[in-house]
PDB file of N, CA and C in Angstrom:
ATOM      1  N   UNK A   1     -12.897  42.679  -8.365  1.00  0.00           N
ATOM      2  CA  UNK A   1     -11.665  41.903  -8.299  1.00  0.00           C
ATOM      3  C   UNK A   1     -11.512  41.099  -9.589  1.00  0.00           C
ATOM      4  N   UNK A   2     -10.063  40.875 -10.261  1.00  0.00           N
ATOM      5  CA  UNK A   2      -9.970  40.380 -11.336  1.00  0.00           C
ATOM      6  C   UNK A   2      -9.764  38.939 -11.225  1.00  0.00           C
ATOM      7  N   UNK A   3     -10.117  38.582 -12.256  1.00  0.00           N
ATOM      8  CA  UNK A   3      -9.405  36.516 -12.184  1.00  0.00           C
ATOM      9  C   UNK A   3      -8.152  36.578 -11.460  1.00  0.00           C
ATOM     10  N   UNK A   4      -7.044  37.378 -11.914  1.00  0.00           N
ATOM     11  CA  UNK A   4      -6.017  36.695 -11.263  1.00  0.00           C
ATOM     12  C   UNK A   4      -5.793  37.130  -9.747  1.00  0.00           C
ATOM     13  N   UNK A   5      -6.931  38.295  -9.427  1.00  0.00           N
ATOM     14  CA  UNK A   5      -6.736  38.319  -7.692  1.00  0.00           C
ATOM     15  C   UNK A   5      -7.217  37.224  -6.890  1.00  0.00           C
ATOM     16  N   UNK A   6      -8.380  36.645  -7.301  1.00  0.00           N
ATOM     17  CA  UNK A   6      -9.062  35.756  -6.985  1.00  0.00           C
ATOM     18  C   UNK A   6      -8.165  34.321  -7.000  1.00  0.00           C
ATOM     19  N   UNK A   7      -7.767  34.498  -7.842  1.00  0.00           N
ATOM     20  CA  UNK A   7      -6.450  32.924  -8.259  1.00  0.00           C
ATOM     21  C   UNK A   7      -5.512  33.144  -7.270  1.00  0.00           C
ATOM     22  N   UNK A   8      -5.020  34.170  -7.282  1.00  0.00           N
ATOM     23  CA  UNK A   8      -3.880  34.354  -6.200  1.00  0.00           C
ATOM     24  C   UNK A   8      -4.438  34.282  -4.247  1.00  0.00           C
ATOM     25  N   UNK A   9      -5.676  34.806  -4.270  1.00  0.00           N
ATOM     26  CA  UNK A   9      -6.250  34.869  -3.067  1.00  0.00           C
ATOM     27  C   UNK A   9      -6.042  33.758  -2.489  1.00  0.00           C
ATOM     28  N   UNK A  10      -6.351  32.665  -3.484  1.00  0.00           N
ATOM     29  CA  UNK A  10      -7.471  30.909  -3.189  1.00  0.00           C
ATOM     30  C   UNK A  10      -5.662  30.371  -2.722  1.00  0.00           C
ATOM     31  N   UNK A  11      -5.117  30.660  -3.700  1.00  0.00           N
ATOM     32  CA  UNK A  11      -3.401  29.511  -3.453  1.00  0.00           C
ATOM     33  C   UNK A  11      -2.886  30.067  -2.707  1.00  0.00           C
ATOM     34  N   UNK A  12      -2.592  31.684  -1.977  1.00  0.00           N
ATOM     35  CA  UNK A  12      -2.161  32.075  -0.651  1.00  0.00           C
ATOM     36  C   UNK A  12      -3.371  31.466   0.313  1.00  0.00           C
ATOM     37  N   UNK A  13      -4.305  31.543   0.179  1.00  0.00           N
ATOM     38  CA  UNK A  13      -5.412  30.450   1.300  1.00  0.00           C
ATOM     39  C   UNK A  13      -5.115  28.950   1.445  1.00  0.00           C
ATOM     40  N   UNK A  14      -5.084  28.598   0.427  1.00  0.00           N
ATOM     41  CA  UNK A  14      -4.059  27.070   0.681  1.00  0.00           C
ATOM     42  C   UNK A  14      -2.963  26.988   1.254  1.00  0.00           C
ATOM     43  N   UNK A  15      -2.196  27.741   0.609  1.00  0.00           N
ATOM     44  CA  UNK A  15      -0.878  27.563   1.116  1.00  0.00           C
ATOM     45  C   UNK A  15      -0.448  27.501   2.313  1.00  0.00           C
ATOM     46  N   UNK A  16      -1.415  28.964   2.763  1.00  0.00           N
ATOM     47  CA  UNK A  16      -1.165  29.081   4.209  1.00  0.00           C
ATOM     48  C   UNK A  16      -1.634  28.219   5.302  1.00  0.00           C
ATOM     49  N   UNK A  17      -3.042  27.859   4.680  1.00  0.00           N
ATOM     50  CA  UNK A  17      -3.812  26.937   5.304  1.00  0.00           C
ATOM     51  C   UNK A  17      -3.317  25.255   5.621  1.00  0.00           C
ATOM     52  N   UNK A  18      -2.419  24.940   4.435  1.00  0.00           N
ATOM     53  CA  UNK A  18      -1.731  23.549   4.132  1.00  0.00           C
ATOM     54  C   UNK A  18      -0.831  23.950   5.625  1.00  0.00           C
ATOM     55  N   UNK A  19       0.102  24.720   5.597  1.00  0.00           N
ATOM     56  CA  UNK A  19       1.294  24.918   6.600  1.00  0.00           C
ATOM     57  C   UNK A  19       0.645  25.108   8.093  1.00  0.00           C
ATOM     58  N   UNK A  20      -0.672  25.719   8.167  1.00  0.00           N
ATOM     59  CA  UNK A  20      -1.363  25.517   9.691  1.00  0.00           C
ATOM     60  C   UNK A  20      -1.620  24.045   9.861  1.00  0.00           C
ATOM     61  N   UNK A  21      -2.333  23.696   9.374  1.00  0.00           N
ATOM     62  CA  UNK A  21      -3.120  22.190   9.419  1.00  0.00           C
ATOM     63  C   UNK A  21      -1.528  21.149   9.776  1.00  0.00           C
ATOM     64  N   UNK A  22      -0.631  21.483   9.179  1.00  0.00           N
ATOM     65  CA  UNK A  22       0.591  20.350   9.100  1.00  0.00           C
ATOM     66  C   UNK A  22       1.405  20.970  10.331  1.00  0.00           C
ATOM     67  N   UNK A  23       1.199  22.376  10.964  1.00  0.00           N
ATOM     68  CA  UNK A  23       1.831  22.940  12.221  1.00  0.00           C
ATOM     69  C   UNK A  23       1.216  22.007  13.466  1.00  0.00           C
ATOM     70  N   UNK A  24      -0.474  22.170  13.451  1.00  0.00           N
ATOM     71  CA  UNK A  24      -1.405  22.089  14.111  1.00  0.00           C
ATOM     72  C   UNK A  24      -1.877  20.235  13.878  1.00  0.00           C
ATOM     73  N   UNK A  25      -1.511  19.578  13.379  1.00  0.00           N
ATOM     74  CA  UNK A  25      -1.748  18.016  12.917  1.00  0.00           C
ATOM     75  C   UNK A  25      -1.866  17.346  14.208  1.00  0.00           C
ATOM     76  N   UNK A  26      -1.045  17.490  15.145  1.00  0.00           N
ATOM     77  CA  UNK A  26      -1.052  16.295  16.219  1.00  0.00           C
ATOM     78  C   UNK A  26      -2.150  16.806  17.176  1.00  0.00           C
ATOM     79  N   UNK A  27      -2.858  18.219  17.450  1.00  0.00           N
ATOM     80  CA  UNK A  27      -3.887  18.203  18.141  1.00  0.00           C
ATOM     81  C   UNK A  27      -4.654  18.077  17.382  1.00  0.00           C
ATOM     82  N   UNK A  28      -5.168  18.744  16.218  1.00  0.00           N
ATOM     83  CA  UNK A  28      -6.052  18.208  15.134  1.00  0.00           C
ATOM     84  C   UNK A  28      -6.762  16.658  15.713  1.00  0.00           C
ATOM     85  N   UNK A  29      -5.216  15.960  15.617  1.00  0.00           N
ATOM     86  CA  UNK A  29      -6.015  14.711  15.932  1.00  0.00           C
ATOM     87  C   UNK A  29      -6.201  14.340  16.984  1.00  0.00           C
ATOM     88  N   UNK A  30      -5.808  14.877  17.955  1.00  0.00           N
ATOM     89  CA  UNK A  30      -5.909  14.530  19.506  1.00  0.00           C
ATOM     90  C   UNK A  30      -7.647  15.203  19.496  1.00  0.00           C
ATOM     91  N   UNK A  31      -7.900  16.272  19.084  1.00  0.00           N
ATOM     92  CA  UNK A  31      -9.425  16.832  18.974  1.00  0.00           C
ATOM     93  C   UNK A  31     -10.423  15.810  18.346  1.00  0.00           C
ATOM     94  N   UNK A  32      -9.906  15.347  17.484  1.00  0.00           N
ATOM     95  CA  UNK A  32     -11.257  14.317  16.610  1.00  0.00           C
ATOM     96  C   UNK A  32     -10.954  12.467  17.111  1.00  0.00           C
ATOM     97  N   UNK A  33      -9.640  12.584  18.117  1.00  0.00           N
ATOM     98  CA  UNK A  33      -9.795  11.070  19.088  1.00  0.00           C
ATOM     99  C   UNK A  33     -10.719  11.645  19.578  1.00  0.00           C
ATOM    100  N   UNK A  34     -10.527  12.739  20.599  1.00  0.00           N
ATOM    101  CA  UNK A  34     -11.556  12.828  21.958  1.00  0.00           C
ATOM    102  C   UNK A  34     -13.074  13.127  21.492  1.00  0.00           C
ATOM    103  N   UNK A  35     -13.562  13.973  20.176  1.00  0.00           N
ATOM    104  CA  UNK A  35     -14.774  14.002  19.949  1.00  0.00           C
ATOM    105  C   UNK A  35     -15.439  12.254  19.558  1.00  0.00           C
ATOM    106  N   UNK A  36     -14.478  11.534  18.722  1.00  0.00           N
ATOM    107  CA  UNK A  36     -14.880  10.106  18.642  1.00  0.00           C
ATOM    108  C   UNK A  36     -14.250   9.024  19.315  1.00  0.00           C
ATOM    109  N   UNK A  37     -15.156   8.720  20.825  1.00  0.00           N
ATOM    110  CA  UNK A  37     -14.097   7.835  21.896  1.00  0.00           C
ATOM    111  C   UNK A  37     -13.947   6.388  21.402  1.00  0.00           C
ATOM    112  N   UNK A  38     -15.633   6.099  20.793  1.00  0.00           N
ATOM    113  CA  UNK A  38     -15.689   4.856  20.884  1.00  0.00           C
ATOM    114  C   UNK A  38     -14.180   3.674  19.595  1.00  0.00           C
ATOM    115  N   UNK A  39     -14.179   4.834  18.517  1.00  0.00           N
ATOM    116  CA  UNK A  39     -13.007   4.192  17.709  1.00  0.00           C
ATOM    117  C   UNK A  39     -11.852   5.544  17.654  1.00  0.00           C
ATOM    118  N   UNK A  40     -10.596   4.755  17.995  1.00  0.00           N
ATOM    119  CA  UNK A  40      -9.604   6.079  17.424  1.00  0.00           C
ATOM    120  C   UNK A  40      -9.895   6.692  15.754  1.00  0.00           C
ATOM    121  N   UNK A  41      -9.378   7.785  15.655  1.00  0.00           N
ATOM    122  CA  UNK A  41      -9.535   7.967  14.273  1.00  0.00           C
ATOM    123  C   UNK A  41      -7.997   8.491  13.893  1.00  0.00           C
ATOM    124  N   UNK A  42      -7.375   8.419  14.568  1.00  0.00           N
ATOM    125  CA  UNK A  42      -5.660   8.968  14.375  1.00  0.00           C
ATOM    126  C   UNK A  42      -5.058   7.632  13.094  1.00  0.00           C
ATOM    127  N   UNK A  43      -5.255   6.719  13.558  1.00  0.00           N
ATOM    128  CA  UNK A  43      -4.555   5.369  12.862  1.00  0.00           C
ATOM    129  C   UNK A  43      -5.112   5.724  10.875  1.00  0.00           C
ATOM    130  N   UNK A  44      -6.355   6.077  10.712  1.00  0.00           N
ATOM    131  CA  UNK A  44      -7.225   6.116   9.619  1.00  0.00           C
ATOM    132  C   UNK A  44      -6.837   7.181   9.028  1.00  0.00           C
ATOM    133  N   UNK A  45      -6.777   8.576   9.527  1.00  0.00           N
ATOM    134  CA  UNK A  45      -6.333   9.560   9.380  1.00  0.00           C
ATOM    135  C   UNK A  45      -4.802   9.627   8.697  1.00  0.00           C
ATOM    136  N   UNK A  46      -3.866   8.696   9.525  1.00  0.00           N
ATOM    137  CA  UNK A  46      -2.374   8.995   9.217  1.00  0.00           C
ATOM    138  C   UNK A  46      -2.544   7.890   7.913  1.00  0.00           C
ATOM    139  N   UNK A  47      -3.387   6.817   7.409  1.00  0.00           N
ATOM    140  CA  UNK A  47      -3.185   5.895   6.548  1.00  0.00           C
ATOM    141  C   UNK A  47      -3.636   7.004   5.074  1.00  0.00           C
ATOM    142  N   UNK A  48      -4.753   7.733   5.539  1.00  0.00           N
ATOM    143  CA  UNK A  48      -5.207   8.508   4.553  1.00  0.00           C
ATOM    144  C   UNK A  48      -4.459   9.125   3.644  1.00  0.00           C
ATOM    145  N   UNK A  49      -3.681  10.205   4.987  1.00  0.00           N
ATOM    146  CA  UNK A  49      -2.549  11.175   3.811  1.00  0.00           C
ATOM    147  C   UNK A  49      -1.394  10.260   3.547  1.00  0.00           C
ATOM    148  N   UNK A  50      -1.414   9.502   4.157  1.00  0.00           N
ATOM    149  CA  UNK A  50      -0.328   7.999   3.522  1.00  0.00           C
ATOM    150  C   UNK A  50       0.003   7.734   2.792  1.00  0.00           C
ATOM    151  N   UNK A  51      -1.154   7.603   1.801  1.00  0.00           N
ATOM    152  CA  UNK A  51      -1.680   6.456   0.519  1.00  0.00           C
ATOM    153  C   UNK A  51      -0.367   6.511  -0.212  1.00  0.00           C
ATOM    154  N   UNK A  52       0.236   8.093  -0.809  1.00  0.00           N
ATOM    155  CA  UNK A  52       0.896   7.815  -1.776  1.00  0.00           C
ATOM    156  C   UNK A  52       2.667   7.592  -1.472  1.00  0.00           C
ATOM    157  N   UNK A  53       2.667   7.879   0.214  1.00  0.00           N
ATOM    158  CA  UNK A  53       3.914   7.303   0.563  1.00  0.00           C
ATOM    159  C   UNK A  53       4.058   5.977   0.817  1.00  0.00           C
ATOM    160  N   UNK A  54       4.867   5.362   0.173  1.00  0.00           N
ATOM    161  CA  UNK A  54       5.323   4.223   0.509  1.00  0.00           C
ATOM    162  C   UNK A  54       6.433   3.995   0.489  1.00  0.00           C
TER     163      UNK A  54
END
């Protein structure tokens, strides 16, 4: 495989991967409240990808 299959592989893997994760976001986090009871982690999480909206 050449450099640019490999280049192209990785940014269709993102890409696609960016658009699941942002489909899939609200159980995402409903999965990592319920694995961590004792603190939410939703509040930390949404401040994270936050940062640069204001």
């Amino acid at each position: 495989m050449t450099r640019l299959t490999l280049s192209l592989a990785l940014l269709t893997f993102l890409f696609w991967g960016g658009h699941l994760l942002y489909y899939f976001r609200v159980q995402i986090y409903e999965w990592v409240d319920n694995r961590v009871s004792y603190e939410p982690a939703v509040e930390r999480l949404r401040a994270w990808f936050r940062q640069g909206r204001r």
